[in-house]
Protein backbone atom coordinates (compact mmCIF):
# COMPACT_ATOMS: atom_id res chain seq x y z
CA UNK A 1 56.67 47.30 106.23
CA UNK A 2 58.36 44.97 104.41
CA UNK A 3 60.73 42.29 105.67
CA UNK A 4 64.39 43.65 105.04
CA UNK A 5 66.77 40.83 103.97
CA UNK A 6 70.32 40.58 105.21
CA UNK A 7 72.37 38.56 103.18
CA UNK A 8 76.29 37.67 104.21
CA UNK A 9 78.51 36.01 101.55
CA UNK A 10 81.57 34.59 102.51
CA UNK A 11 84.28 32.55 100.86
CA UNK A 12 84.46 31.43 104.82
CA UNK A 13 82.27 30.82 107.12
CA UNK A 14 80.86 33.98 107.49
CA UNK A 15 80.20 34.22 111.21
CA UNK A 16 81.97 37.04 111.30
CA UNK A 17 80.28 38.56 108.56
CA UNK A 18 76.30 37.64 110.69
CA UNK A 19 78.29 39.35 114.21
CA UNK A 20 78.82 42.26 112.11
CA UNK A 21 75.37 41.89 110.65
CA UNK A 22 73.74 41.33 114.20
CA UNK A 23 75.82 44.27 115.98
CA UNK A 24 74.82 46.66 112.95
CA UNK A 25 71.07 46.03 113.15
CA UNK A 26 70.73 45.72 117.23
CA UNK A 27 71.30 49.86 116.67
CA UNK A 28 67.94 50.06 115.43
CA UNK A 29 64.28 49.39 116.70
CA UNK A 30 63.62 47.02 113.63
CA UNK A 31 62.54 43.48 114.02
CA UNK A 32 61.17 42.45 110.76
CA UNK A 33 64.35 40.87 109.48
CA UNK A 34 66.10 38.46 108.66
CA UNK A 35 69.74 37.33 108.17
CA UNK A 36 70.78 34.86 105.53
CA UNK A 37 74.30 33.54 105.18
CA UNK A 38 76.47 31.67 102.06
CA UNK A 39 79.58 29.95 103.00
CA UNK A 40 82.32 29.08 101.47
CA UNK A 41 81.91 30.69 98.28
CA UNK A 42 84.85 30.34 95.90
CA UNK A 43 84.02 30.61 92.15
CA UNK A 44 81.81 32.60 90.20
CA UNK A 45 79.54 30.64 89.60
CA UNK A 46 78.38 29.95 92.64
CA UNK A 47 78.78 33.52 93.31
CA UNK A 48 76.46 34.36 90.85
CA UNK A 49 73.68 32.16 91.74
CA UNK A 50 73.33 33.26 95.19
CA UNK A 51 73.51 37.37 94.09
CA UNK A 52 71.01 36.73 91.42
CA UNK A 53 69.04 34.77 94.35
CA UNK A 54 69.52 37.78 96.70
CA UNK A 55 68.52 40.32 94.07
CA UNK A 56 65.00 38.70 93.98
CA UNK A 57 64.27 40.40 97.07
CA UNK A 58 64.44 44.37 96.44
CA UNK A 59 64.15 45.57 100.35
CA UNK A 60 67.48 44.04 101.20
CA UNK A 61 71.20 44.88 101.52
CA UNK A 62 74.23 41.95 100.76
CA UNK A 63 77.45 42.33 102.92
CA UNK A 64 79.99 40.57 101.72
CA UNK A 65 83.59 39.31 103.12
CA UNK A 66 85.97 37.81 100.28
CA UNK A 67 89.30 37.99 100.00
CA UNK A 68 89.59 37.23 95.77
CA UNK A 69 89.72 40.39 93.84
CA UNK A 70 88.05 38.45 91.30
CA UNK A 71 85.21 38.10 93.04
CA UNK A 72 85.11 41.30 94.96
CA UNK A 73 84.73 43.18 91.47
CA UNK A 74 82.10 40.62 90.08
CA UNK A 75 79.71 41.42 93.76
CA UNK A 76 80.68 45.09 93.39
CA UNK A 77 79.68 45.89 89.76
CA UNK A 78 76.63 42.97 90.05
CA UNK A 79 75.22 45.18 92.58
CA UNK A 80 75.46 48.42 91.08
CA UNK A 81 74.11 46.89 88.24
CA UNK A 82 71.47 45.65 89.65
CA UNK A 83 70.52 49.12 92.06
CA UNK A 84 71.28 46.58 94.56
CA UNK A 85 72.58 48.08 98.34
CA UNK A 86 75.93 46.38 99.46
CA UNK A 87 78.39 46.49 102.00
CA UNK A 88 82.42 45.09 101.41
CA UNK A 89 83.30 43.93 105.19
CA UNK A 90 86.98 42.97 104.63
CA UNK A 91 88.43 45.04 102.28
CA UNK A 92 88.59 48.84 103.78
CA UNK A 93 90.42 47.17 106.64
CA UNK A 94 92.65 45.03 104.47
CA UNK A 95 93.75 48.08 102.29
CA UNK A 96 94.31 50.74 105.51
CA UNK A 97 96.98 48.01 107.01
CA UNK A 98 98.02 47.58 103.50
CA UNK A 99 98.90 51.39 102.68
CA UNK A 100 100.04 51.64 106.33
CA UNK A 101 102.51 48.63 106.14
CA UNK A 102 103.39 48.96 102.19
CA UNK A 103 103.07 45.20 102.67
CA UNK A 104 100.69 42.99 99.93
CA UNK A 105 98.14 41.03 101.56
CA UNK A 106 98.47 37.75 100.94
CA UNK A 107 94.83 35.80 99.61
CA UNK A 108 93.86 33.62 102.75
CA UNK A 109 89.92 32.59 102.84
CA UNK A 110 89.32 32.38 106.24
CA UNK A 111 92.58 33.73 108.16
CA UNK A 112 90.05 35.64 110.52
CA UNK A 113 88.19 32.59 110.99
CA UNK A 114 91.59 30.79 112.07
CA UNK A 115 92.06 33.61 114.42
CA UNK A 116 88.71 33.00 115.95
CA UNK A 117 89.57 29.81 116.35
CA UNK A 118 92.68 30.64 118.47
CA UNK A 119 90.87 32.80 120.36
CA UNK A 120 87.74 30.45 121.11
CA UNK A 121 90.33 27.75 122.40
CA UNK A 122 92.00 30.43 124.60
CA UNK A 123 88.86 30.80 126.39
CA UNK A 124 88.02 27.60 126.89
CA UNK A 125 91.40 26.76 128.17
CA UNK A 126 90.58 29.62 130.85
CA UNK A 127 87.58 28.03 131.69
CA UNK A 128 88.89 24.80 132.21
CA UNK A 129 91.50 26.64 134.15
CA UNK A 130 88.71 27.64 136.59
CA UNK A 131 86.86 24.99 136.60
CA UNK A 132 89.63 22.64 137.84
CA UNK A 133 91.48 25.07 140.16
CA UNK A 134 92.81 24.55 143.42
CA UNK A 135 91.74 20.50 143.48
CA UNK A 136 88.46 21.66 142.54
CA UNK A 137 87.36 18.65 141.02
CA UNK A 138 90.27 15.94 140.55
CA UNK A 139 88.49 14.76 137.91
CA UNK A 140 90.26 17.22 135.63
CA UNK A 141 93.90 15.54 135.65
CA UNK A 142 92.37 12.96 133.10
CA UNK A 143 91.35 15.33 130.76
CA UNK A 144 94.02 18.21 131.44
CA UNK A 145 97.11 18.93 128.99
CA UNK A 146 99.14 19.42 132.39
CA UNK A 147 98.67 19.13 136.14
CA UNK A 148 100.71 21.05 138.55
CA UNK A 149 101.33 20.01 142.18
CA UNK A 150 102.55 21.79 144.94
CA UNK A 151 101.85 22.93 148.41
CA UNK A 152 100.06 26.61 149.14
CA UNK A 153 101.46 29.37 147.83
CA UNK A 154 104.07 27.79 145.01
CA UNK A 155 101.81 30.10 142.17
CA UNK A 156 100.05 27.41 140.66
CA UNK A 157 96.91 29.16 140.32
CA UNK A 158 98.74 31.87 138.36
CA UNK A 159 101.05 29.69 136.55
CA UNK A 160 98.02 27.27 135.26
CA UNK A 161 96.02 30.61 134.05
CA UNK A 162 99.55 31.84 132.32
CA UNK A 163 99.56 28.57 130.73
CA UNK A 164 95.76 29.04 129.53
CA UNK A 165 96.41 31.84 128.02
CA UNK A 166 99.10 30.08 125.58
CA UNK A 167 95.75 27.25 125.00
CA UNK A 168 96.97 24.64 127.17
CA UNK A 169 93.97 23.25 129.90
CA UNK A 170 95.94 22.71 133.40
CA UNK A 171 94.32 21.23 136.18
CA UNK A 172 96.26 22.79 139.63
CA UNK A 173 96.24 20.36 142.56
CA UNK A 174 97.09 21.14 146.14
CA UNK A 175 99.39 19.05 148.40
CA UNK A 176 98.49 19.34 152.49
CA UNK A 177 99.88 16.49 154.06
CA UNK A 178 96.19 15.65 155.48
CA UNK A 179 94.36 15.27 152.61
CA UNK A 180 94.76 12.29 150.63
CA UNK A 181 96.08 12.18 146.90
CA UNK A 182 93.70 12.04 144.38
CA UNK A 183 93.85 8.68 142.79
CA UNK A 184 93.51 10.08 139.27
CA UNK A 185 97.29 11.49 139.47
CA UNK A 186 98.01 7.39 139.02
CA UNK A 187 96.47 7.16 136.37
CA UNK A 188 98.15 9.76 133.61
CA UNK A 189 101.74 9.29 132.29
CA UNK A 190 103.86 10.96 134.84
CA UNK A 191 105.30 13.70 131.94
CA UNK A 192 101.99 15.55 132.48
CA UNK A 193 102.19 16.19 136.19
CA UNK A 194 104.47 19.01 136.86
CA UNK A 195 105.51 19.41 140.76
CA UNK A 196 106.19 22.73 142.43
CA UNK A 197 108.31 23.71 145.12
CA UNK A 198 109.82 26.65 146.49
CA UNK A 199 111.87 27.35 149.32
CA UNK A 200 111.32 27.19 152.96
CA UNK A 201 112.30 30.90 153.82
CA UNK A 202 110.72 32.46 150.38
CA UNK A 203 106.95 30.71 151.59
CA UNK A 204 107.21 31.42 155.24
CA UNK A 205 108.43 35.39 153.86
CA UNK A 206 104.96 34.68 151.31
CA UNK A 207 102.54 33.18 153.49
CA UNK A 208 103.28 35.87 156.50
CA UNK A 209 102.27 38.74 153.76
CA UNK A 210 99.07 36.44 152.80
CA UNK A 211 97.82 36.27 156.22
CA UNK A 212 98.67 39.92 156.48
CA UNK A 213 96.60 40.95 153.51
CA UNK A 214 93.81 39.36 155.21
CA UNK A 215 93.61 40.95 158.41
CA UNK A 216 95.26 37.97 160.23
CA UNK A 217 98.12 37.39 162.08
CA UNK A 218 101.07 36.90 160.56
CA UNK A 219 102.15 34.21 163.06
CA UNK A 220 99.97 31.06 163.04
CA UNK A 221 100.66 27.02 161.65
CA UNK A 222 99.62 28.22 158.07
CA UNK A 223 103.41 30.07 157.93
CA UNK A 224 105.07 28.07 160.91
CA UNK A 225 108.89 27.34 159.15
CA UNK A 226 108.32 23.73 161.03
CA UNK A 227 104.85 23.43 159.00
CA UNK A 228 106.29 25.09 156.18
CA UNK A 229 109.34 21.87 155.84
CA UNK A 230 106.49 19.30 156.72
CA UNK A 231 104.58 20.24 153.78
CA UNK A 232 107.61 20.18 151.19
CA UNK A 233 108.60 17.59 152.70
CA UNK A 234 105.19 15.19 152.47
CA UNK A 235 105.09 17.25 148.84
CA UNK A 236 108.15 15.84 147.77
CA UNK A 237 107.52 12.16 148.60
CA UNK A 238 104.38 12.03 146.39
CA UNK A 239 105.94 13.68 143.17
CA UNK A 240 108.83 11.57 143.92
CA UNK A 241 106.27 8.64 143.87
CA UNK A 242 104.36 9.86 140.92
CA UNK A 243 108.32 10.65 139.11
CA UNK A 244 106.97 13.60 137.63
CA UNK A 245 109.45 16.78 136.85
CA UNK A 246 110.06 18.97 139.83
CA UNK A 247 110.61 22.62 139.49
CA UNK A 248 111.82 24.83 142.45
CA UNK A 249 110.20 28.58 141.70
CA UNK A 250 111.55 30.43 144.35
CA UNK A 251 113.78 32.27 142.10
CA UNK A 252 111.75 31.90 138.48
CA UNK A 253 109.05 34.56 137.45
CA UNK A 254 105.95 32.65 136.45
CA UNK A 255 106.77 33.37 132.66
CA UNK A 256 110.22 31.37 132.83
CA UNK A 257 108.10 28.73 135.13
CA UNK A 258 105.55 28.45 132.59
CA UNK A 259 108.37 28.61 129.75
CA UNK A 260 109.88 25.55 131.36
CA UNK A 261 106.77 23.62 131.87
CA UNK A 262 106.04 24.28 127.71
CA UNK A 263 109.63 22.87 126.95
CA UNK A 264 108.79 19.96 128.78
CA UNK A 265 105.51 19.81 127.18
CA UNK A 266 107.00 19.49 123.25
CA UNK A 267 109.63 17.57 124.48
CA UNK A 268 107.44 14.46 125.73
CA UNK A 269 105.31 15.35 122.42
CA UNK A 270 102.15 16.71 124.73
CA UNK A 271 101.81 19.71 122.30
């Protein structure tokens, strides 16, 4: 059989157009095929020199994403023209919202693309999330948007994967008054360290349910109200020391934490 000929035209990059493309064909047994994609085509003429170098090969279907009616209507009646199989990605879905909404759509090559984009750096800011968690590797402060201090059990874990979820890396480092510091805290401006505190009575009330939820006792050093004021207290010298922004979260959801910590962040021009 002959080879069958995907072709995606684009007036972006089209890598939506090939997942599409990819996601269609994996529902078949074929594998004699082969996918062929134009970018960034704008104008006619450029338009028109890649169908008429697609309709050289007569076992193959163009798919097509463009957002110009222009040159929508020149691919659409070139291909029936031509007997030639084709496939308009983008516009059923464009005109649905559009008789849904009543709204016009406004002519934006590449707006998915942008969104991809958003969503790509979202995922990597998860990542990095992970990856530098819990003094992981305190490497990560050099490279992070943000890095949050604070003894066990102030929510940084949660609050740094809030905060990767809006695209911003955070690199959470824990305070225990017998580990040392990592040195890398000295060496970032002290607007992107954010300490954490919360108060003595709302951890020893958190840390009892912790040890609870893992089949311990609820009574041991780890929630110890003398331990507890030991560790905000040895926490409290080193932010003081780094003179980073404290915030106490006893009281504060993680959104209005994380809502703070943002503020802060346009404020000192970090984002």
């Amino acid at each position: 059989m002959e080879t069958l000929r995907l072709f995606i035209i684009s007036d972006s990059t089209g890598e939506t157009g090939e997942q599409i493309v990819k996601a269609s064909i994996a529902q078949f047994t074929i594998k004699d095929f082969k996918i062929k994609r134009f970018s960034h085509v704008r104008d006619i003429n450029k338009l028109h020199n890649i169908l008429e170098e697609c309709s050289e090969s007569p076992y193959s279907i163009i798919y097509y994403s463009l957002v110009n009616e222009n040159l929508i209507d020149y691919t659409r009646k070139y291909c029936d023209l031509n007997n030639i199989t084709s496939v308009d990605i983008l516009s059923p879905a464009i005109i649905a919202i559009e008789r849904m909404t009543d709204q016009v759509p406004i002519v934006n090559p590449g707006a998915l693309r942008k969104l991809d984009e958003q969503y790509f750096k979202r995922v990597e800011a998860i990542e990095f999330a992970v990856r530098y968690d819990d003094g992981k590797d305190p490497r990560g402060v050099l490279i992070a948007d943000i890095t949050i201090l604070g003894i066990s059990r102030t929510s940084k874990t949660p609050l740094s994967m809030y905060l990767a979820n809006k695209n911003i890396r955070v690199c959470n480092i824990p305070l225990v008054p017998e580990t040392p510091v990592p040195d890398e805290l000295f060496q970032i401006p002290a607007k992107k360290v954010i300490g954490l505190t919360n108060s003595p009575e709302k951890l020893n009330e958190i840390r009892k349910e912790r040890l609870k939820a893992m089949g311990l006792p609820p009574i041991s050093s780890y929630s110890d109200l003398g331990r507890i004021l030991d560790e905000i207290e040895h926490a409290h010298l080193i932010m003081r020391k780094i003179g980073c922004p404290i915030i106490d979260v006893s009281a504060r959801a993680i959104e209005e934490t994380a809502e703070i910590i943002i503020k802060h962040m346009k404020k000192t021009n970090i984002i």
